[in-house]
PDB file of N, CA and C in Angstrom:
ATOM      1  N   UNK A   1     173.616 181.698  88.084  1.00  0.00           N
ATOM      2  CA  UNK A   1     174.524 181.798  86.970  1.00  0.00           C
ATOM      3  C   UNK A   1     173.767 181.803  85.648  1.00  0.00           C
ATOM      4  N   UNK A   2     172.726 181.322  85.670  1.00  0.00           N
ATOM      5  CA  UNK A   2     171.564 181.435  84.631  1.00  0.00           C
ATOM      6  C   UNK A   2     171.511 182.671  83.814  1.00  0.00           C
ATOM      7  N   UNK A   3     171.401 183.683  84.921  1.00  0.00           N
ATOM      8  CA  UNK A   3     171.178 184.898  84.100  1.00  0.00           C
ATOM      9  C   UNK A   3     172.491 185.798  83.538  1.00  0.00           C
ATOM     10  N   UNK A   4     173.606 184.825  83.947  1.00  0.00           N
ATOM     11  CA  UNK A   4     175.156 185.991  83.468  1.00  0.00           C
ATOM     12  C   UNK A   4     174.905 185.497  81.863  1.00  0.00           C
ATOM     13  N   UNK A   5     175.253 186.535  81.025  1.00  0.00           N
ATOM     14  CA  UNK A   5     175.533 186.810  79.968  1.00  0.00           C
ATOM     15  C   UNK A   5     177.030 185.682  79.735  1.00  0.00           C
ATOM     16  N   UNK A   6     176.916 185.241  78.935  1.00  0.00           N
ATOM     17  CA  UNK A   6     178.218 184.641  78.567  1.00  0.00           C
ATOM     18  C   UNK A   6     178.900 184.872  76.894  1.00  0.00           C
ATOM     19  N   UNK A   7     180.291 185.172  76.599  1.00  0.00           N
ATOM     20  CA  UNK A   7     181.060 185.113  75.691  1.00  0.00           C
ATOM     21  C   UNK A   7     182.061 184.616  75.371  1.00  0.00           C
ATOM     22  N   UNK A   8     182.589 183.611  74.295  1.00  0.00           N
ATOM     23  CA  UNK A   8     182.956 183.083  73.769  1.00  0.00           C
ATOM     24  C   UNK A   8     184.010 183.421  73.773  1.00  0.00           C
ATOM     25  N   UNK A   9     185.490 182.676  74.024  1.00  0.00           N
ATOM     26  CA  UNK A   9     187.004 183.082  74.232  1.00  0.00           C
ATOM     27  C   UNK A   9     187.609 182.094  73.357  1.00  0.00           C
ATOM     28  N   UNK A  10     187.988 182.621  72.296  1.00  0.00           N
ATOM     29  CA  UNK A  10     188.826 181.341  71.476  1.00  0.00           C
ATOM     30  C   UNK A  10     190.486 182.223  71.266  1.00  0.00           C
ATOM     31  N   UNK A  11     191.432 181.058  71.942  1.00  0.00           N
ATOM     32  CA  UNK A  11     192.585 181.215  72.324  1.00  0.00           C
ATOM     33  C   UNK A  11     193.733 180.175  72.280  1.00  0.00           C
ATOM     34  N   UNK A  12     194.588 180.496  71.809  1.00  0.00           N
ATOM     35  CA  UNK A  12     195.954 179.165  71.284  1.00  0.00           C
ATOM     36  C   UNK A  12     197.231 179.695  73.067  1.00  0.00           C
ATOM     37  N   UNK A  13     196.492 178.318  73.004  1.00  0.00           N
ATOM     38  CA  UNK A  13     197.926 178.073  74.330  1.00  0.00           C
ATOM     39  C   UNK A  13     198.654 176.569  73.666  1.00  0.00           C
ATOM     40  N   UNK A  14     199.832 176.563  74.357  1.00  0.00           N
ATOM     41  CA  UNK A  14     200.646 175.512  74.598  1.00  0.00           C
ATOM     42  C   UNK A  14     200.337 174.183  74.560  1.00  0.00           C
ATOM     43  N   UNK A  15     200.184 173.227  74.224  1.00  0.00           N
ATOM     44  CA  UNK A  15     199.769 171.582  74.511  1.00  0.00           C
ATOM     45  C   UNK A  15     200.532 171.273  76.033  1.00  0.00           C
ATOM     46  N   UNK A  16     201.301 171.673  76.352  1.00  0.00           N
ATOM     47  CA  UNK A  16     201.343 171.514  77.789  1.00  0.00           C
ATOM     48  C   UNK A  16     200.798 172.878  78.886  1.00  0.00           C
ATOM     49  N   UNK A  17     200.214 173.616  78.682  1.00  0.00           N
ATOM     50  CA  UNK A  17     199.188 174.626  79.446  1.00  0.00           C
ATOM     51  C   UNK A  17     197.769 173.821  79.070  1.00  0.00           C
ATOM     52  N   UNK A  18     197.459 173.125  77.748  1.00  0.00           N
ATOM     53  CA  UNK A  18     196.332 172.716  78.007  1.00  0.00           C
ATOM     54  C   UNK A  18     196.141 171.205  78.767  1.00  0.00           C
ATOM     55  N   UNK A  19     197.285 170.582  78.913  1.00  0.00           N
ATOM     56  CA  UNK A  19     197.493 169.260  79.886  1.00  0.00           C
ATOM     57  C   UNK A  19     197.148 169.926  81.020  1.00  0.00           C
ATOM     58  N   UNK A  20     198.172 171.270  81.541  1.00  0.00           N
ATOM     59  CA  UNK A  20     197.341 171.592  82.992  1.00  0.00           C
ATOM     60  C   UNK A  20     195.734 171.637  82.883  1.00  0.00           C
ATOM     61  N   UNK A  21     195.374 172.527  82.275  1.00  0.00           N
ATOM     62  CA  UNK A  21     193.971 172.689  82.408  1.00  0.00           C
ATOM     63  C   UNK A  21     193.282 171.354  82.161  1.00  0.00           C
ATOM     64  N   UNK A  22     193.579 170.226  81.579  1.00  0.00           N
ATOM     65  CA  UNK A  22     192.677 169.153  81.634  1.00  0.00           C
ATOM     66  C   UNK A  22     192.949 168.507  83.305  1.00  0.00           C
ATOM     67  N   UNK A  23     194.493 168.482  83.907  1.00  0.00           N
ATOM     68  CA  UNK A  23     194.480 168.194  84.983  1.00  0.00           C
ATOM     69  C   UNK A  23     193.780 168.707  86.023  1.00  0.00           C
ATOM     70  N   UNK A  24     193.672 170.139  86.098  1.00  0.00           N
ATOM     71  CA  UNK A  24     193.446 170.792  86.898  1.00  0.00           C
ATOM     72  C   UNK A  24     191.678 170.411  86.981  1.00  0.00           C
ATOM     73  N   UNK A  25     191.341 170.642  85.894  1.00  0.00           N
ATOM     74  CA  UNK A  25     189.942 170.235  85.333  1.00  0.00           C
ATOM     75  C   UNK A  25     189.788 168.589  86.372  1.00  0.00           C
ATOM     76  N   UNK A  26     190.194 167.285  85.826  1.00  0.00           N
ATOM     77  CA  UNK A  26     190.262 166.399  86.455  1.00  0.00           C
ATOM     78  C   UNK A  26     190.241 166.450  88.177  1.00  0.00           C
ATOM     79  N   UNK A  27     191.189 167.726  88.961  1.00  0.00           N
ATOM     80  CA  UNK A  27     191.045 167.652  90.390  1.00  0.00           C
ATOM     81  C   UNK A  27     189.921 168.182  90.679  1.00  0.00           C
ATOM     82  N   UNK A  28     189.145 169.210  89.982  1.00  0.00           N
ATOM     83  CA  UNK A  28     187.907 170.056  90.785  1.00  0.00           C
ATOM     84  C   UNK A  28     187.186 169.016  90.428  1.00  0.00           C
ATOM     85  N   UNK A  29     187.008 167.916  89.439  1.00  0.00           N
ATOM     86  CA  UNK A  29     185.760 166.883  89.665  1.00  0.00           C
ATOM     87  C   UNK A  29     185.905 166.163  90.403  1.00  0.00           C
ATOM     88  N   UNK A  30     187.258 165.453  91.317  1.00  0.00           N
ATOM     89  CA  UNK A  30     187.440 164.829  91.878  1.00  0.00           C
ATOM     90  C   UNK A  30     187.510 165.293  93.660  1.00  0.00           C
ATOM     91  N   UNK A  31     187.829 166.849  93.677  1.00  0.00           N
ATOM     92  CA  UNK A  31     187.818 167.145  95.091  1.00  0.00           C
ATOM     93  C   UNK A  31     186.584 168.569  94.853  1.00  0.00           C
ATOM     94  N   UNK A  32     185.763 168.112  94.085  1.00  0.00           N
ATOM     95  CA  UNK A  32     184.394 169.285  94.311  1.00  0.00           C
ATOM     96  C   UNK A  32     183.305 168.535  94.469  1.00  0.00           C
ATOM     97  N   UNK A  33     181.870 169.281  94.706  1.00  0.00           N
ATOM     98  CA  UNK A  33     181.175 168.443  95.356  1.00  0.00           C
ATOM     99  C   UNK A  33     179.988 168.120  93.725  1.00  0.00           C
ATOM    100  N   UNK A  34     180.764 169.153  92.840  1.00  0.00           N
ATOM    101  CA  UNK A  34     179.893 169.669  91.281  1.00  0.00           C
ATOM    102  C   UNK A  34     179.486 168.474  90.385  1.00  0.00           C
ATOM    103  N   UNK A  35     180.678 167.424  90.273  1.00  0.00           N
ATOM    104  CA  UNK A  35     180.563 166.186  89.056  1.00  0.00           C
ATOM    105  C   UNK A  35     181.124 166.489  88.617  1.00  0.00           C
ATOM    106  N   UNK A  36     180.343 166.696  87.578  1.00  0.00           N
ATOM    107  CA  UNK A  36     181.170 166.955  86.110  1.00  0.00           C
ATOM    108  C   UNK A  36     181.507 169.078  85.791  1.00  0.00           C
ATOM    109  N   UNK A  37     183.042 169.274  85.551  1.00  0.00           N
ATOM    110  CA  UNK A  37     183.280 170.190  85.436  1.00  0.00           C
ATOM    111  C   UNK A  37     183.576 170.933  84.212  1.00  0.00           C
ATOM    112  N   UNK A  38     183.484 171.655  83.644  1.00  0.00           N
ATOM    113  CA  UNK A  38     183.381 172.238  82.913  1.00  0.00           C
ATOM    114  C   UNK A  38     184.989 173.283  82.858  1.00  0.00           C
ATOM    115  N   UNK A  39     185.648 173.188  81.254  1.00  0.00           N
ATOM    116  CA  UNK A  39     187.055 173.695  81.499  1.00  0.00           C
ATOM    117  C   UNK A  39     186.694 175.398  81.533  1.00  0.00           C
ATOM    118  N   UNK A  40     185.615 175.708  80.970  1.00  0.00           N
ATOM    119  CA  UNK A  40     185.360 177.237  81.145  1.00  0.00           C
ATOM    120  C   UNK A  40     185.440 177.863  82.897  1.00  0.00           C
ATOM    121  N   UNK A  41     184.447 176.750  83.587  1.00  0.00           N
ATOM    122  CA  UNK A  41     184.142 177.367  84.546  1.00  0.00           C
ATOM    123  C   UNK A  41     185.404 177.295  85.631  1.00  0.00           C
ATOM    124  N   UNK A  42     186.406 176.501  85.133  1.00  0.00           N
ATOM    125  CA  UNK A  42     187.453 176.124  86.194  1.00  0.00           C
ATOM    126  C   UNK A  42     188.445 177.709  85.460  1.00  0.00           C
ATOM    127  N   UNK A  43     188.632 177.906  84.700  1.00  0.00           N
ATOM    128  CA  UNK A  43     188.960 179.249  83.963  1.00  0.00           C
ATOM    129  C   UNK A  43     188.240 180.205  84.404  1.00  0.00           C
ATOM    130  N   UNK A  44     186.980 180.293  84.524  1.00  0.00           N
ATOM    131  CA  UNK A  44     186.291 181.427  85.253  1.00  0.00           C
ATOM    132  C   UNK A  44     186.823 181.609  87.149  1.00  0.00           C
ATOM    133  N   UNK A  45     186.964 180.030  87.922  1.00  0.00           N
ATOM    134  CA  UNK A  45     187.059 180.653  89.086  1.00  0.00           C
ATOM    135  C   UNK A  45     188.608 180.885  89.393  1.00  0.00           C
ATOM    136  N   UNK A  46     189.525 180.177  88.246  1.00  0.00           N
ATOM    137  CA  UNK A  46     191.186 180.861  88.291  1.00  0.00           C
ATOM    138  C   UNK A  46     190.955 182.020  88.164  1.00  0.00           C
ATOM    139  N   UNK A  47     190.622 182.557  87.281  1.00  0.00           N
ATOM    140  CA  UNK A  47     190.271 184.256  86.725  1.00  0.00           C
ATOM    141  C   UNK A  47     189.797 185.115  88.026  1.00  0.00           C
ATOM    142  N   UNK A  48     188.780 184.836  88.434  1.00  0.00           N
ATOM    143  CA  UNK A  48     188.115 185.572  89.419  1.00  0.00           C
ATOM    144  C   UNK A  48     188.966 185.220  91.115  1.00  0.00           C
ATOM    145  N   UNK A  49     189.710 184.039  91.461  1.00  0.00           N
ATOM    146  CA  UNK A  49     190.547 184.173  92.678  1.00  0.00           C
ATOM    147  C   UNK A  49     191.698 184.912  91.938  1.00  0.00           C
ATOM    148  N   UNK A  50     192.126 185.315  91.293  1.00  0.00           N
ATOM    149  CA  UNK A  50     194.071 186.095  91.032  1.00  0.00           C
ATOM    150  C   UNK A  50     192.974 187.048  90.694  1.00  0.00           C
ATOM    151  N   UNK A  51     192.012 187.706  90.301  1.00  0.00           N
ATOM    152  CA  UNK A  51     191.395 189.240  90.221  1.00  0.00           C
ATOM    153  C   UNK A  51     191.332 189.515  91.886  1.00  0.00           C
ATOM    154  N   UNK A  52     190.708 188.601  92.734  1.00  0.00           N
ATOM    155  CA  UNK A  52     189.903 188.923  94.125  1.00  0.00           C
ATOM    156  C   UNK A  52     191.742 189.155  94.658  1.00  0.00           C
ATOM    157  N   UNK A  53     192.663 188.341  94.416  1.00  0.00           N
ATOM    158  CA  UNK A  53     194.263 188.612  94.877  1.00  0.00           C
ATOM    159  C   UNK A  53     194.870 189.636  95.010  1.00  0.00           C
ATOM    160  N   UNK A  54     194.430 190.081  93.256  1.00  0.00           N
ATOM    161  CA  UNK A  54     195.198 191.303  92.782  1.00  0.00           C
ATOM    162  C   UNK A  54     194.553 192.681  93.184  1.00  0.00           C
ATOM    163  N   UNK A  55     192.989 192.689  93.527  1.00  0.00           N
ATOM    164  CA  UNK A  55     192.595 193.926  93.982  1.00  0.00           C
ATOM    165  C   UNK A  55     192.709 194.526  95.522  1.00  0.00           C
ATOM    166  N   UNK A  56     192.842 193.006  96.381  1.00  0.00           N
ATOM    167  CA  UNK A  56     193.757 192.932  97.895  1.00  0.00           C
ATOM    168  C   UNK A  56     195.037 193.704  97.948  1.00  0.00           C
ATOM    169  N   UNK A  57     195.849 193.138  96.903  1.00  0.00           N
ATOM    170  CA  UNK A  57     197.165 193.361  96.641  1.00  0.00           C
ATOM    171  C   UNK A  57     196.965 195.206  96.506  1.00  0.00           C
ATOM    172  N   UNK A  58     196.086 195.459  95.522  1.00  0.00           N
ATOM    173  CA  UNK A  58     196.390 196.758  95.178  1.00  0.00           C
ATOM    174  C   UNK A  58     196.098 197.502  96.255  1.00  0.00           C
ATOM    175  N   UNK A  59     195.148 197.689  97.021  1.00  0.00           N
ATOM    176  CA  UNK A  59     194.370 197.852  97.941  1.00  0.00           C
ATOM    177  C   UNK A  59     195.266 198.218  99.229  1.00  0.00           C
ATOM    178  N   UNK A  60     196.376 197.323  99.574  1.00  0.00           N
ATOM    179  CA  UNK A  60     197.430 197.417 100.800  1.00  0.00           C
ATOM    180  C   UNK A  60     198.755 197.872 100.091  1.00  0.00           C
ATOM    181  N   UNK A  61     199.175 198.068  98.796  1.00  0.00           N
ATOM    182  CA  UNK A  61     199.759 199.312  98.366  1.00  0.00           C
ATOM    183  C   UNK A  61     199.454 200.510  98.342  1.00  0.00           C
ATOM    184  N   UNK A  62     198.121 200.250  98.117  1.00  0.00           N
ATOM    185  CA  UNK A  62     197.734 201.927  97.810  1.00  0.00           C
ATOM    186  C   UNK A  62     197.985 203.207  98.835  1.00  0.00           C
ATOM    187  N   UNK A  63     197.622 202.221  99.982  1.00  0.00           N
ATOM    188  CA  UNK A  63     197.766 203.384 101.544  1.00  0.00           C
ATOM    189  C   UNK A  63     198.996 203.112 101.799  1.00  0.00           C
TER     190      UNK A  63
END
């Protein structure tokens, strides 16, 4: 992960969308094997499982 390029996302959500994300944040430190988690990276692997979903999804429409 060293070598991915990273950019900066500044974005206004909800005070209760950001309670999820501190919760959600709170379970991957508590049921991962990582420590301490990071709210980007728990945003990066939501992002990337509903992309890996949605290209399945498209994939068994398409045919």
């Amino acid at each position: 992960m060293a070598t991915e390029q990273r950019i900066q996302l500044n974005v206004r959500v909800t005070k209760e969308t950001a309670e999820k994300l501190d919760e959600i944040v709170e379970y991957y430190e508590q049921n991962t094997k990582f420590g301490r988690v990071y709210k980007g990276d728990v945003l990066t692997d939501i992002i990337e499982k509903a992309y890996s979903a949605m290209t399945k999804r498209r994939e068994i429409y398409k045919g």
